[in-house]
C-alpha atoms as a PDB file:
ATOM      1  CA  UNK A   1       2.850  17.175  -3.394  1.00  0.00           C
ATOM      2  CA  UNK A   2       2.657  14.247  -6.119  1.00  0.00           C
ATOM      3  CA  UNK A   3       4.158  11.079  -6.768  1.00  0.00           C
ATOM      4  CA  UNK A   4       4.724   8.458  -9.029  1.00  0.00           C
ATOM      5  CA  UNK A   5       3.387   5.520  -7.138  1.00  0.00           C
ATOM      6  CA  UNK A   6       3.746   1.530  -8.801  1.00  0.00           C
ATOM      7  CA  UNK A   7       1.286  -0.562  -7.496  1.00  0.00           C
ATOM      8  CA  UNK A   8       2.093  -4.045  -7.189  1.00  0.00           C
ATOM      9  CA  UNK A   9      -0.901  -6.932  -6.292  1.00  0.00           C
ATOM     10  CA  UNK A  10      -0.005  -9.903  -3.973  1.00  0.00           C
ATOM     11  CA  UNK A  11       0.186 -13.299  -5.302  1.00  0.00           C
ATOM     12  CA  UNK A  12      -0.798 -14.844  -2.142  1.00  0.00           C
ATOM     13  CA  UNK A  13      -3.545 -12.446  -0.747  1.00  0.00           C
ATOM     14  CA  UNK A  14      -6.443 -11.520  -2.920  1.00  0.00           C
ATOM     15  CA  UNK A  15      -7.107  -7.812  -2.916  1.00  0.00           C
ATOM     16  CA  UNK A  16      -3.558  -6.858  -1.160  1.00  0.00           C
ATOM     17  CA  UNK A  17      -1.795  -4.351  -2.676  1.00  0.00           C
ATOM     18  CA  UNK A  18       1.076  -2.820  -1.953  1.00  0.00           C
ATOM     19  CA  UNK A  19       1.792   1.336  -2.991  1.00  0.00           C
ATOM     20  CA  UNK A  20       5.161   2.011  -3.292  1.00  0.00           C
ATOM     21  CA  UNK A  21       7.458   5.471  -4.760  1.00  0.00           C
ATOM     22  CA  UNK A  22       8.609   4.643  -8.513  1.00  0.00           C
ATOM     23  CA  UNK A  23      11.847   5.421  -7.995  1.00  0.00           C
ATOM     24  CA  UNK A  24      11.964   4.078  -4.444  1.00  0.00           C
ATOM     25  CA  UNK A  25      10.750   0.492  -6.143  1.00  0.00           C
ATOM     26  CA  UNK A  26      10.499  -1.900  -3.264  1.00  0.00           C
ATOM     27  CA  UNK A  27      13.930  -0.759  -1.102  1.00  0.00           C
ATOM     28  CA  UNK A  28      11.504   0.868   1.769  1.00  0.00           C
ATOM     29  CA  UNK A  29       9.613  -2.201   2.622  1.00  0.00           C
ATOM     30  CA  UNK A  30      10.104  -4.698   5.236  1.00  0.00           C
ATOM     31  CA  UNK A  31      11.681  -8.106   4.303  1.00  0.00           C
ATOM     32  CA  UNK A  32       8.928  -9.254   6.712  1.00  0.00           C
ATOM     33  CA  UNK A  33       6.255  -7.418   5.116  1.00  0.00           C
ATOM     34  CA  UNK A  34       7.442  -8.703   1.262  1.00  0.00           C
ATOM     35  CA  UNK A  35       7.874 -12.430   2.899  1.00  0.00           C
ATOM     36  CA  UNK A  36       4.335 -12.286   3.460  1.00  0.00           C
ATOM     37  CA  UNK A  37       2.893 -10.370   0.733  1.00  0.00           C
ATOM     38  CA  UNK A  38       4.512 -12.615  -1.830  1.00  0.00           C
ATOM     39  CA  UNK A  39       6.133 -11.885  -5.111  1.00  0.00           C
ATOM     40  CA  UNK A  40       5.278  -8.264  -5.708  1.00  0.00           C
ATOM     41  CA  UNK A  41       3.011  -8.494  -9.415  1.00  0.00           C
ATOM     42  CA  UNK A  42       2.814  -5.240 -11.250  1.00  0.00           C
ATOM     43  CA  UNK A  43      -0.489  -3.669 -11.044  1.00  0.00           C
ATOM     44  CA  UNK A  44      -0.475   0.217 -12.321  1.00  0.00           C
ATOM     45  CA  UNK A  45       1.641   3.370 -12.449  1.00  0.00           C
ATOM     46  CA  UNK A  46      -0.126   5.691 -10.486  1.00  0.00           C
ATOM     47  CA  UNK A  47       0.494   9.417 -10.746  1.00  0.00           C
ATOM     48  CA  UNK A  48      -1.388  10.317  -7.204  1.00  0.00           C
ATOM     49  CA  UNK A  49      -2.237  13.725  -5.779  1.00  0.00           C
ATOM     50  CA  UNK A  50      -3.588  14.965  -2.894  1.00  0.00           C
ATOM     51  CA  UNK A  51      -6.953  15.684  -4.466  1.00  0.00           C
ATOM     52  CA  UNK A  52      -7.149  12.030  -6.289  1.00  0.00           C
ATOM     53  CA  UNK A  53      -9.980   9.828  -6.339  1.00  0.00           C
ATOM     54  CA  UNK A  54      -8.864   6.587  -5.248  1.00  0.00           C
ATOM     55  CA  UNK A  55     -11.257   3.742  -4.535  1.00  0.00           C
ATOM     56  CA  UNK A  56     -10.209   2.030  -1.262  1.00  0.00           C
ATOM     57  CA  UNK A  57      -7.418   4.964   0.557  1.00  0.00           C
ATOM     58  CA  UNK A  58      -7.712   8.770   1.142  1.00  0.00           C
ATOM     59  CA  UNK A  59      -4.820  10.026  -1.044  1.00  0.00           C
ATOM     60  CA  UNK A  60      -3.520  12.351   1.334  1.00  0.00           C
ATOM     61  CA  UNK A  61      -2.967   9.501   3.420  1.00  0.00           C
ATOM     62  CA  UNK A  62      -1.362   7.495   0.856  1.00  0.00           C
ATOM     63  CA  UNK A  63       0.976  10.081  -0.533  1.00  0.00           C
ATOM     64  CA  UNK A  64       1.507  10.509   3.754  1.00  0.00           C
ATOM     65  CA  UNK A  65       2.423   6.843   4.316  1.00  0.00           C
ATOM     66  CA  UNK A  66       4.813   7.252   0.166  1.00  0.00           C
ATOM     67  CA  UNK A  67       6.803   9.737   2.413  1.00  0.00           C
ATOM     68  CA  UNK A  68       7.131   7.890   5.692  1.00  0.00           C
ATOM     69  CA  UNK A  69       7.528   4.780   5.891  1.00  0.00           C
ATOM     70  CA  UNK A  70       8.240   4.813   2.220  1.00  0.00           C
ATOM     71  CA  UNK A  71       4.972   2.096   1.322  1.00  0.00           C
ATOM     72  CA  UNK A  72       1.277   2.152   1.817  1.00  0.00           C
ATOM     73  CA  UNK A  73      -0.257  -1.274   2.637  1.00  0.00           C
ATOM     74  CA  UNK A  74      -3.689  -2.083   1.325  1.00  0.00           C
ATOM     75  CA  UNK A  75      -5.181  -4.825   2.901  1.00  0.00           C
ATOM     76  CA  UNK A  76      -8.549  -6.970   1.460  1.00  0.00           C
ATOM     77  CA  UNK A  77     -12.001  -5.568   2.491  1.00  0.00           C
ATOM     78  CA  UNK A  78     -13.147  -7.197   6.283  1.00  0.00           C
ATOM     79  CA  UNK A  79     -14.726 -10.401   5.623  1.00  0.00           C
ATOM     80  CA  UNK A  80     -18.144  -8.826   6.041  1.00  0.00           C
ATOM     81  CA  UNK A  81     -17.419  -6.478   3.222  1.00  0.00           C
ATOM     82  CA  UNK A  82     -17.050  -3.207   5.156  1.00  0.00           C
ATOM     83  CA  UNK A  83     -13.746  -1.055   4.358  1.00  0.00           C
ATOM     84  CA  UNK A  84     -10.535  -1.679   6.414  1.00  0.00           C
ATOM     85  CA  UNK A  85     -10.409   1.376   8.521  1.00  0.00           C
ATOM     86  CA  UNK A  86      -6.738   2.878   9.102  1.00  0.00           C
ATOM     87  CA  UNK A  87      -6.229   1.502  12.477  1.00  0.00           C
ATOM     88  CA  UNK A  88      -6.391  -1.496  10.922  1.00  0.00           C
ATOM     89  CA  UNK A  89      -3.737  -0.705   8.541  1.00  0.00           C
ATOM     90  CA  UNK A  90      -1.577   0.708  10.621  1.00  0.00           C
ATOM     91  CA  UNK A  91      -1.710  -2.460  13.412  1.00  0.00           C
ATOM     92  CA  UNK A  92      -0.558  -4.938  10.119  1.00  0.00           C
ATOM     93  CA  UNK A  93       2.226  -2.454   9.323  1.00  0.00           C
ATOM     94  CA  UNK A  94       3.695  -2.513  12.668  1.00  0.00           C
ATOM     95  CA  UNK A  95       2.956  -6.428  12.828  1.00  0.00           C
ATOM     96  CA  UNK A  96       4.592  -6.385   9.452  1.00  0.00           C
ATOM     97  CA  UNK A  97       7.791  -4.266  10.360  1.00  0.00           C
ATOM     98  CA  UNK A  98       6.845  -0.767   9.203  1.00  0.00           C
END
């Protein structure tokens, strides 16, 4: 399993980011979830497998979260640093709509 994933950055949250299919483009996401995010910015093309190195998400998960719900929300580190954890991911996407 692979995918062609565009990253776009938020304009209004530093170190958001928002994983989405290439060919999908944004038509999976929550009007909530973009109303908040902001004005989707082009980040990277991202040709992601499940044995990628990514910095801040497992890629199985990612490519997981590409199939269903369609987008992968990455949220800013905790303010003391740490990693979000993927509880805490998945509570904002079901805030969010997803």
């Amino acid at each position: 399993m692979k995918h062609l994933c565009q990253v776009y950055r938020s304009p209004k949250n530093e170190g958001m980011y928002l994983y989405v299919n290439k060919d999908d483009g944004l038509s999976k996401v929550p009007e909530s979830l973009l109303a908040r995010f902001g004005k989707p910015q082009s980040a990277m093309l991202l040709l992601v497998t499940p044995d990628k190195k990514l910095a801040r998400v497992n890629a199985e998960r990612l490519l997981a979260c590409l199939d269903d719900p369609g987008y992968y929300l990455q949220l800013p580190p905790a303010p003391d640093g740490s990693d979000i954890d993927a509880q805490r991911v998945r509570e904002q996407n079901t805030r969010l709509g997803g």
